[in-house]
PDB file of N, CA and C in Angstrom:
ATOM      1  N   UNK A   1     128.631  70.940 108.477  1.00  0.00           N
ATOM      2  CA  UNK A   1     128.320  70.331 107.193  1.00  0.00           C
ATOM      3  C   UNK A   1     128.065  68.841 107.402  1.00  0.00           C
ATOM      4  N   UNK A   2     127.063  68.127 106.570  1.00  0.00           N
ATOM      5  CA  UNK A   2     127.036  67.081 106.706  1.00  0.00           C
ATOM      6  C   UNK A   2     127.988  65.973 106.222  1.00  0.00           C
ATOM      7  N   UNK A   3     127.798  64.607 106.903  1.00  0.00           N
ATOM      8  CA  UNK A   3     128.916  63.996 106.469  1.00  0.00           C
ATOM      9  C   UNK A   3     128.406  63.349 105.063  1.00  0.00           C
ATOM     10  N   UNK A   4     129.927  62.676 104.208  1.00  0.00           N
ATOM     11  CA  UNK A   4     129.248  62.255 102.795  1.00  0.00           C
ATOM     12  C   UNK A   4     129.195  60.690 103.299  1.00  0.00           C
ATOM     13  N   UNK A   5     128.625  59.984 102.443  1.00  0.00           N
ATOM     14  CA  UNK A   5     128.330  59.070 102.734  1.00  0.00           C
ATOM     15  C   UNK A   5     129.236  57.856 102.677  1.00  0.00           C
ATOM     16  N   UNK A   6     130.237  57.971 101.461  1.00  0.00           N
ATOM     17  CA  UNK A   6     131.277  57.069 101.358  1.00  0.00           C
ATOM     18  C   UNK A   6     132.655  57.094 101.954  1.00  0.00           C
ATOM     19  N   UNK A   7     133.097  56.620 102.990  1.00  0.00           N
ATOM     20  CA  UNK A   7     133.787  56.491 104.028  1.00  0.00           C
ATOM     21  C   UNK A   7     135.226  56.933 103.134  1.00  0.00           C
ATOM     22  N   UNK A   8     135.437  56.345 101.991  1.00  0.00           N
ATOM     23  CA  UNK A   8     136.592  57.053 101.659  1.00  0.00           C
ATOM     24  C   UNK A   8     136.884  58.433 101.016  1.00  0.00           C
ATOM     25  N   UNK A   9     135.555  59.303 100.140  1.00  0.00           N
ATOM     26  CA  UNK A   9     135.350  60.462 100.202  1.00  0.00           C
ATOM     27  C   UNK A   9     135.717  61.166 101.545  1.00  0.00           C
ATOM     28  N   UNK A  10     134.852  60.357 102.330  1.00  0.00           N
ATOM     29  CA  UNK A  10     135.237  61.453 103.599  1.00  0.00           C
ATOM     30  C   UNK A  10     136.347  61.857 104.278  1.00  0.00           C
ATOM     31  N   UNK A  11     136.981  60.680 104.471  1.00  0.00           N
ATOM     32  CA  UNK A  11     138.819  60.642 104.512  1.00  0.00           C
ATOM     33  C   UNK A  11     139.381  61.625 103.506  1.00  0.00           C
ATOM     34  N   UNK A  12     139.006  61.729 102.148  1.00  0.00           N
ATOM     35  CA  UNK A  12     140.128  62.510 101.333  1.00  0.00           C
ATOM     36  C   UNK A  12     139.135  63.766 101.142  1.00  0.00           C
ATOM     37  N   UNK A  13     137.960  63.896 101.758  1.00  0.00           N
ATOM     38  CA  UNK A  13     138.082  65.729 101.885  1.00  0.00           C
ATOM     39  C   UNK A  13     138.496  65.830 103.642  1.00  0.00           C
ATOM     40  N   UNK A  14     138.952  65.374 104.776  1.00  0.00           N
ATOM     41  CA  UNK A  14     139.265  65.435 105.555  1.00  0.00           C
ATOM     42  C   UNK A  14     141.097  66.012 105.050  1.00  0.00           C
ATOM     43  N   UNK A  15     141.503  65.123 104.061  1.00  0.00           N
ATOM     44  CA  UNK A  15     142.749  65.216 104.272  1.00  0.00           C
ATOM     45  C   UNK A  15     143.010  66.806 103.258  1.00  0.00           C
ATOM     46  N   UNK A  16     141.976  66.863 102.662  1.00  0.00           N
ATOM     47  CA  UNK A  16     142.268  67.940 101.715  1.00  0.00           C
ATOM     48  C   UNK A  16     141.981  69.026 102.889  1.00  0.00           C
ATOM     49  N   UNK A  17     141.006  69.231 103.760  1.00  0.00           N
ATOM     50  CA  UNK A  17     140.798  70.081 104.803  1.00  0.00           C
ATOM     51  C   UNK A  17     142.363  70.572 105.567  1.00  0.00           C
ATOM     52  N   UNK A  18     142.720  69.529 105.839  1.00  0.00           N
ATOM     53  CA  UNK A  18     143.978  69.262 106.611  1.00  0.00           C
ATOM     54  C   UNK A  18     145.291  69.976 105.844  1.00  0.00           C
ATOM     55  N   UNK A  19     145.204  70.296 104.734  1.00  0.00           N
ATOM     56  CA  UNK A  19     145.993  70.700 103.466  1.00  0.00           C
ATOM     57  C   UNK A  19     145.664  72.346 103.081  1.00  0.00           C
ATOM     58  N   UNK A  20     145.115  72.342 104.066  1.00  0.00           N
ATOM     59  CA  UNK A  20     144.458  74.257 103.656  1.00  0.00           C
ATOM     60  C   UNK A  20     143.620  74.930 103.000  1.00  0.00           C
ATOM     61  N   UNK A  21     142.384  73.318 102.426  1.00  0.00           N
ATOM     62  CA  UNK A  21     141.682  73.402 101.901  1.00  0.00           C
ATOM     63  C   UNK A  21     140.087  73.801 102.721  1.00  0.00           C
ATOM     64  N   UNK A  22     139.286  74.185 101.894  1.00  0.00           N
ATOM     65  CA  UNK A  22     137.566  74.462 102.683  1.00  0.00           C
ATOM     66  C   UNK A  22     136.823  74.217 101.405  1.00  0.00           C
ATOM     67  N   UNK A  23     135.713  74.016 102.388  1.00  0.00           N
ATOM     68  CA  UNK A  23     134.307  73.889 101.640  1.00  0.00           C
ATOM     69  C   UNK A  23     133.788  74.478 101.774  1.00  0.00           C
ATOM     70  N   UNK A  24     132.518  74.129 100.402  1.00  0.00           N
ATOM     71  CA  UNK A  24     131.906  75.476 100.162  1.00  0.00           C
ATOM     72  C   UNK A  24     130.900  74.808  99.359  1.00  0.00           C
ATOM     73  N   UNK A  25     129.567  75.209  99.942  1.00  0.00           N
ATOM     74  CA  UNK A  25     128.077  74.682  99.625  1.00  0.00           C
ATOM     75  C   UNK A  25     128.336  74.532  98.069  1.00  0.00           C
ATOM     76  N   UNK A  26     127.809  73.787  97.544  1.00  0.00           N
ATOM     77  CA  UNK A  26     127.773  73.659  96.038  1.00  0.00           C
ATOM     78  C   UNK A  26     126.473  74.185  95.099  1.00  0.00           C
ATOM     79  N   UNK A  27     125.682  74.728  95.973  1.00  0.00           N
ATOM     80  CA  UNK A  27     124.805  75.651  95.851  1.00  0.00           C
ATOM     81  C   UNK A  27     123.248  74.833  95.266  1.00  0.00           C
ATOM     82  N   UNK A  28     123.053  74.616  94.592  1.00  0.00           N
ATOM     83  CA  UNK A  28     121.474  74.371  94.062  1.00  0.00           C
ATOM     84  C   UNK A  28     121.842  72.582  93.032  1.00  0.00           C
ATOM     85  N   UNK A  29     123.129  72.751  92.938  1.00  0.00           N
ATOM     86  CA  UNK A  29     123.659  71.408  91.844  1.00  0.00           C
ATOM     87  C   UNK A  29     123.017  69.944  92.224  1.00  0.00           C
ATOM     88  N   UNK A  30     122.069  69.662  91.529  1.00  0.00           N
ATOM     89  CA  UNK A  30     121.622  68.419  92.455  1.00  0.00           C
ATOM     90  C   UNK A  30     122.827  67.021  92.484  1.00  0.00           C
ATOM     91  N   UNK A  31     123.760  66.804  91.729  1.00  0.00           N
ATOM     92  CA  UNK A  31     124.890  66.147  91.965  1.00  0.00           C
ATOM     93  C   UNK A  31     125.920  66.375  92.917  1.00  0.00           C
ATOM     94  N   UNK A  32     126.091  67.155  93.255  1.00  0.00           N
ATOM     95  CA  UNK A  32     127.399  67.594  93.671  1.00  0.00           C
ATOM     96  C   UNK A  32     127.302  67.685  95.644  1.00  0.00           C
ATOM     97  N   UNK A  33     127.631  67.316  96.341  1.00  0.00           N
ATOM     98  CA  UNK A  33     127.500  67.207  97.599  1.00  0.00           C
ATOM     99  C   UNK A  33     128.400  68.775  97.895  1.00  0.00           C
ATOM    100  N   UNK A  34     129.379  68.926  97.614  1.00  0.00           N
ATOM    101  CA  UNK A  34     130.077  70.317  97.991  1.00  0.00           C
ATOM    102  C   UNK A  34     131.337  70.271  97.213  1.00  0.00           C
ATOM    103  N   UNK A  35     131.888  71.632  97.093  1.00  0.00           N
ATOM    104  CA  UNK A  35     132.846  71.963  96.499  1.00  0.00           C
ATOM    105  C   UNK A  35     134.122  72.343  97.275  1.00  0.00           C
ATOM    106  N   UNK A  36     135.312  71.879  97.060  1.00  0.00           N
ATOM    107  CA  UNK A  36     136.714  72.018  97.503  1.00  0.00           C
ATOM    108  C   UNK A  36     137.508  72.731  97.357  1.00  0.00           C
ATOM    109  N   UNK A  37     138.231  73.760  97.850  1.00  0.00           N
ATOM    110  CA  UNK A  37     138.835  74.956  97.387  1.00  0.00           C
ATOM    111  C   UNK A  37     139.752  75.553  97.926  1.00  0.00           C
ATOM    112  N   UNK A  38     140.781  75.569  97.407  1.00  0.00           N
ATOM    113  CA  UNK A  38     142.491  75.884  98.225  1.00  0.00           C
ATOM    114  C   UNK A  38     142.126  77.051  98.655  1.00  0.00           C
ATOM    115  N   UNK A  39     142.233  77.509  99.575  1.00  0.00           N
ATOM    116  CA  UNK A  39     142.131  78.931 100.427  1.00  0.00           C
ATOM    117  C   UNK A  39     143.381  79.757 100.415  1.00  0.00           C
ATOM    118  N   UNK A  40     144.527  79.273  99.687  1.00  0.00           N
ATOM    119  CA  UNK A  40     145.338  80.219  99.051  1.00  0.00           C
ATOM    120  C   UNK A  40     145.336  81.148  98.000  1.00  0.00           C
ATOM    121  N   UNK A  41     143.917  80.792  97.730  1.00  0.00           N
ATOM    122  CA  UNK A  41     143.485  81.866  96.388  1.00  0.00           C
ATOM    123  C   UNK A  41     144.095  81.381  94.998  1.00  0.00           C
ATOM    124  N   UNK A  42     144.294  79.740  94.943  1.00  0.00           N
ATOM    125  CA  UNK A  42     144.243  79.632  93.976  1.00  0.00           C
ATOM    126  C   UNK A  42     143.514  79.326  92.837  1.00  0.00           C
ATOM    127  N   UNK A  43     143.178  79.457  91.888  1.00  0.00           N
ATOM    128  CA  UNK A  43     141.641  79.760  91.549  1.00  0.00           C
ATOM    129  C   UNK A  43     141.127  78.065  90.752  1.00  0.00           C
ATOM    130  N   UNK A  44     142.408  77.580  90.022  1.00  0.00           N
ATOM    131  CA  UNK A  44     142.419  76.482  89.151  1.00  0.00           C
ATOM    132  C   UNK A  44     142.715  75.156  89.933  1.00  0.00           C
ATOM    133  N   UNK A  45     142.403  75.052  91.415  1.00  0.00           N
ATOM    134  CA  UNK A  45     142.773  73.997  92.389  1.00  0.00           C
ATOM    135  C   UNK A  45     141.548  74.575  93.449  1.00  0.00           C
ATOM    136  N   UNK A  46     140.549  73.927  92.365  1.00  0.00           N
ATOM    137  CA  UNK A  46     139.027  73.848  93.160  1.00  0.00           C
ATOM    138  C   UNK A  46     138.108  72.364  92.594  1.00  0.00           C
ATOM    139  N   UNK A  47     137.398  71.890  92.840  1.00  0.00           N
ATOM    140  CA  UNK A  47     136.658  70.449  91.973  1.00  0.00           C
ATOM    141  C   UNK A  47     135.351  70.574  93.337  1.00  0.00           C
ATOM    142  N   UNK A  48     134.356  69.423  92.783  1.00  0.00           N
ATOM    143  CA  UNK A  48     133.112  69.334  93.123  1.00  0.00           C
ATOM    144  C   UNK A  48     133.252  68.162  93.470  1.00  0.00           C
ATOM    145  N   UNK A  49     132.734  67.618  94.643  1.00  0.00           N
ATOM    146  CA  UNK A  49     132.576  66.465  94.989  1.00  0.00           C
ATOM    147  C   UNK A  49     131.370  66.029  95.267  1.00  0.00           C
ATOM    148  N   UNK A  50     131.113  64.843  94.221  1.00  0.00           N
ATOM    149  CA  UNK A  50     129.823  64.389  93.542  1.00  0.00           C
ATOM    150  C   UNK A  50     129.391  63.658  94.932  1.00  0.00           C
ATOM    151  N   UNK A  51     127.656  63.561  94.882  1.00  0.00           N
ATOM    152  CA  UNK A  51     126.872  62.906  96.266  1.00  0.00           C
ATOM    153  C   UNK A  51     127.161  61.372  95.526  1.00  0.00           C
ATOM    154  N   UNK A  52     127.060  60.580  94.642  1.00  0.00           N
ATOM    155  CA  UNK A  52     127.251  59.608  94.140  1.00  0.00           C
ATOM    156  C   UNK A  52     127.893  59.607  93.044  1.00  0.00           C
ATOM    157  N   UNK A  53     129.171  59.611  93.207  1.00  0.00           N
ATOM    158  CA  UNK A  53     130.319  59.495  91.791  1.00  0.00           C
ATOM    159  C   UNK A  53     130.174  57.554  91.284  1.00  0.00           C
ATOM    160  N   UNK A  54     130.321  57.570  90.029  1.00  0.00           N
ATOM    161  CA  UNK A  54     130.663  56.118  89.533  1.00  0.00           C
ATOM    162  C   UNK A  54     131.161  54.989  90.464  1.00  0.00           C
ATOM    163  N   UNK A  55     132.583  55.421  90.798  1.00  0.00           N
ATOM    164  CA  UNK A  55     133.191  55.089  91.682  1.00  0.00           C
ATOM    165  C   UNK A  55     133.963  55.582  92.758  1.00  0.00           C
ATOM    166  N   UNK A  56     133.489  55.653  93.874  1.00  0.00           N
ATOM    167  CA  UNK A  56     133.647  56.409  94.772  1.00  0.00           C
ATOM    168  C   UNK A  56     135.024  56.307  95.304  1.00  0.00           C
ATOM    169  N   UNK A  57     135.725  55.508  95.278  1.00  0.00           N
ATOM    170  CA  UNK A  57     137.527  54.947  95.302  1.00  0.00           C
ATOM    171  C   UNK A  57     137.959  55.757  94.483  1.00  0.00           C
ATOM    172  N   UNK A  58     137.957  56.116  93.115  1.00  0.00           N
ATOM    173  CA  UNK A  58     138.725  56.213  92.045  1.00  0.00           C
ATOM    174  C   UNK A  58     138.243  58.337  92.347  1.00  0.00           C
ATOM    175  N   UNK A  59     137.347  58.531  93.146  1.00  0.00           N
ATOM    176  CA  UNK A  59     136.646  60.084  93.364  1.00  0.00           C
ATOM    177  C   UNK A  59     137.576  60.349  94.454  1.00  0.00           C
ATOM    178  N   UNK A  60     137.824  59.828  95.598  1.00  0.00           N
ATOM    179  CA  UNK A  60     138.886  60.066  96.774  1.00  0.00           C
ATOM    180  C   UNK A  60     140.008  60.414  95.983  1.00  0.00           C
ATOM    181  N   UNK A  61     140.433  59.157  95.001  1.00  0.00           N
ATOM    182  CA  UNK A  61     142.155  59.118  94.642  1.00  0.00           C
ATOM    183  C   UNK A  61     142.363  60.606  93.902  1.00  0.00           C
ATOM    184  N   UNK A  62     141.041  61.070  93.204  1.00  0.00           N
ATOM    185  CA  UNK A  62     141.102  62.210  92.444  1.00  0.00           C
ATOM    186  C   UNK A  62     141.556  63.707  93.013  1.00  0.00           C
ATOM    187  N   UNK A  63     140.685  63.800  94.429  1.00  0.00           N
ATOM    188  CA  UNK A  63     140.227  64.616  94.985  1.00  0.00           C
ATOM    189  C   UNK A  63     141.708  64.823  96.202  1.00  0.00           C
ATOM    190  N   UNK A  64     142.685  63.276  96.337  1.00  0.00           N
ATOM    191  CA  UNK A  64     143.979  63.638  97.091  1.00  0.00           C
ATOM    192  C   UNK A  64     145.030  64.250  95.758  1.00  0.00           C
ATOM    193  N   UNK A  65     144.498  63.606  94.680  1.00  0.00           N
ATOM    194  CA  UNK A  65     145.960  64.096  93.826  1.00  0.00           C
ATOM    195  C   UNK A  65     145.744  65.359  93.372  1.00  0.00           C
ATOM    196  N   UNK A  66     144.318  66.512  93.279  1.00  0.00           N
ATOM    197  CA  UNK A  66     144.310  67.303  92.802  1.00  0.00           C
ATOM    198  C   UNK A  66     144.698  68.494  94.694  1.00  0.00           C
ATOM    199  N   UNK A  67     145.074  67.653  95.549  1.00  0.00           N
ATOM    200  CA  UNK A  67     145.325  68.683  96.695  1.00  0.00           C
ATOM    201  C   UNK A  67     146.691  68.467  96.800  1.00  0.00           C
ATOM    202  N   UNK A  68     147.682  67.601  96.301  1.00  0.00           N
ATOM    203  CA  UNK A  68     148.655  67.112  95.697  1.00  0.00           C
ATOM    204  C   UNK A  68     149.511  68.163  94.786  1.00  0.00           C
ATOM    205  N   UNK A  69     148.868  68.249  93.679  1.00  0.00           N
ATOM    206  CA  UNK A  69     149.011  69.207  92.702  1.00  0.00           C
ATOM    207  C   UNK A  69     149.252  69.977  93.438  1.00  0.00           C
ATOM    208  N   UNK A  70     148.359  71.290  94.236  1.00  0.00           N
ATOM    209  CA  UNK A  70     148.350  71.948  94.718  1.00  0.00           C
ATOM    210  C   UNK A  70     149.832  72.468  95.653  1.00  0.00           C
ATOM    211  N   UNK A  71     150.108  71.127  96.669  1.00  0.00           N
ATOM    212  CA  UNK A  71     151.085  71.779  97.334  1.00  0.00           C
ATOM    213  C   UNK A  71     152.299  71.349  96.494  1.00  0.00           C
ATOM    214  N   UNK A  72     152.417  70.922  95.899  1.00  0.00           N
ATOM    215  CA  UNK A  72     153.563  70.569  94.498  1.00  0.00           C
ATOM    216  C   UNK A  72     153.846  72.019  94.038  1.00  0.00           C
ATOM    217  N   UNK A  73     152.906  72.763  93.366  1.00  0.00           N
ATOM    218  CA  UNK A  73     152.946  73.821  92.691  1.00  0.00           C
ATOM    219  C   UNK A  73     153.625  74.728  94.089  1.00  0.00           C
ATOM    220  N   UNK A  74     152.692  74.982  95.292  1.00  0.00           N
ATOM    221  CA  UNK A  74     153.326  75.572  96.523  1.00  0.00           C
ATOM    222  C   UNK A  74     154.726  75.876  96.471  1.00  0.00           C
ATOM    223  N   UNK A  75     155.263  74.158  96.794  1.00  0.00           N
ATOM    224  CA  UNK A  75     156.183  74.606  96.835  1.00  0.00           C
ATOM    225  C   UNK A  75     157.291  75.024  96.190  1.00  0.00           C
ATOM    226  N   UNK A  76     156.855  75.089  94.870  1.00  0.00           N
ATOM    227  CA  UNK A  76     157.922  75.554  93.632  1.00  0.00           C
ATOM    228  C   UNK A  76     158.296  77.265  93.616  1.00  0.00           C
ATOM    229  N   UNK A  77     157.078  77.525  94.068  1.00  0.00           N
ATOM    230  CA  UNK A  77     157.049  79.147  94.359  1.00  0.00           C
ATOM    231  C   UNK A  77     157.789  79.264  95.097  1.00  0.00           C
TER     232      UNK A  77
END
């Protein structure tokens, strides 16, 4: 997959990777560079990560706290 362009996107889908997460083509969306998706099958801890978000800082911080969420919920189970 290609890389995204903003150095800190790339760090926080690296870290979401690192978290048990994958990607997954975002298909035809002309915004959206690719989509993020817990591979635990959870269905409501997935998001799109935009080729040019507003602010690309405030799109990282989003994209660690919603993989966050994720193992939060984990480990309550």
């Amino acid at each position: 997959m290609k890389k995204h362009p903003n150095k800190h996107i790339r760090e926080a889908i690296k870290h979401a990777m690192a978290n048990g997460w994958e990607i997954v083509d975002a298909g035809k969306s002309a915004h959206a560079f690719c989509r993020l998706r817990c591979v635990a099958g959870h269905t409501e801890h997935q998001m799109s990560i935009w080729s040019t978000p507003k602010s690309p800082e405030n799109h990282a911080k989003q994209i660690l706290h919603k993989v966050q969420q994720c193992r939060d919920e984990q480990q309550e189970q």
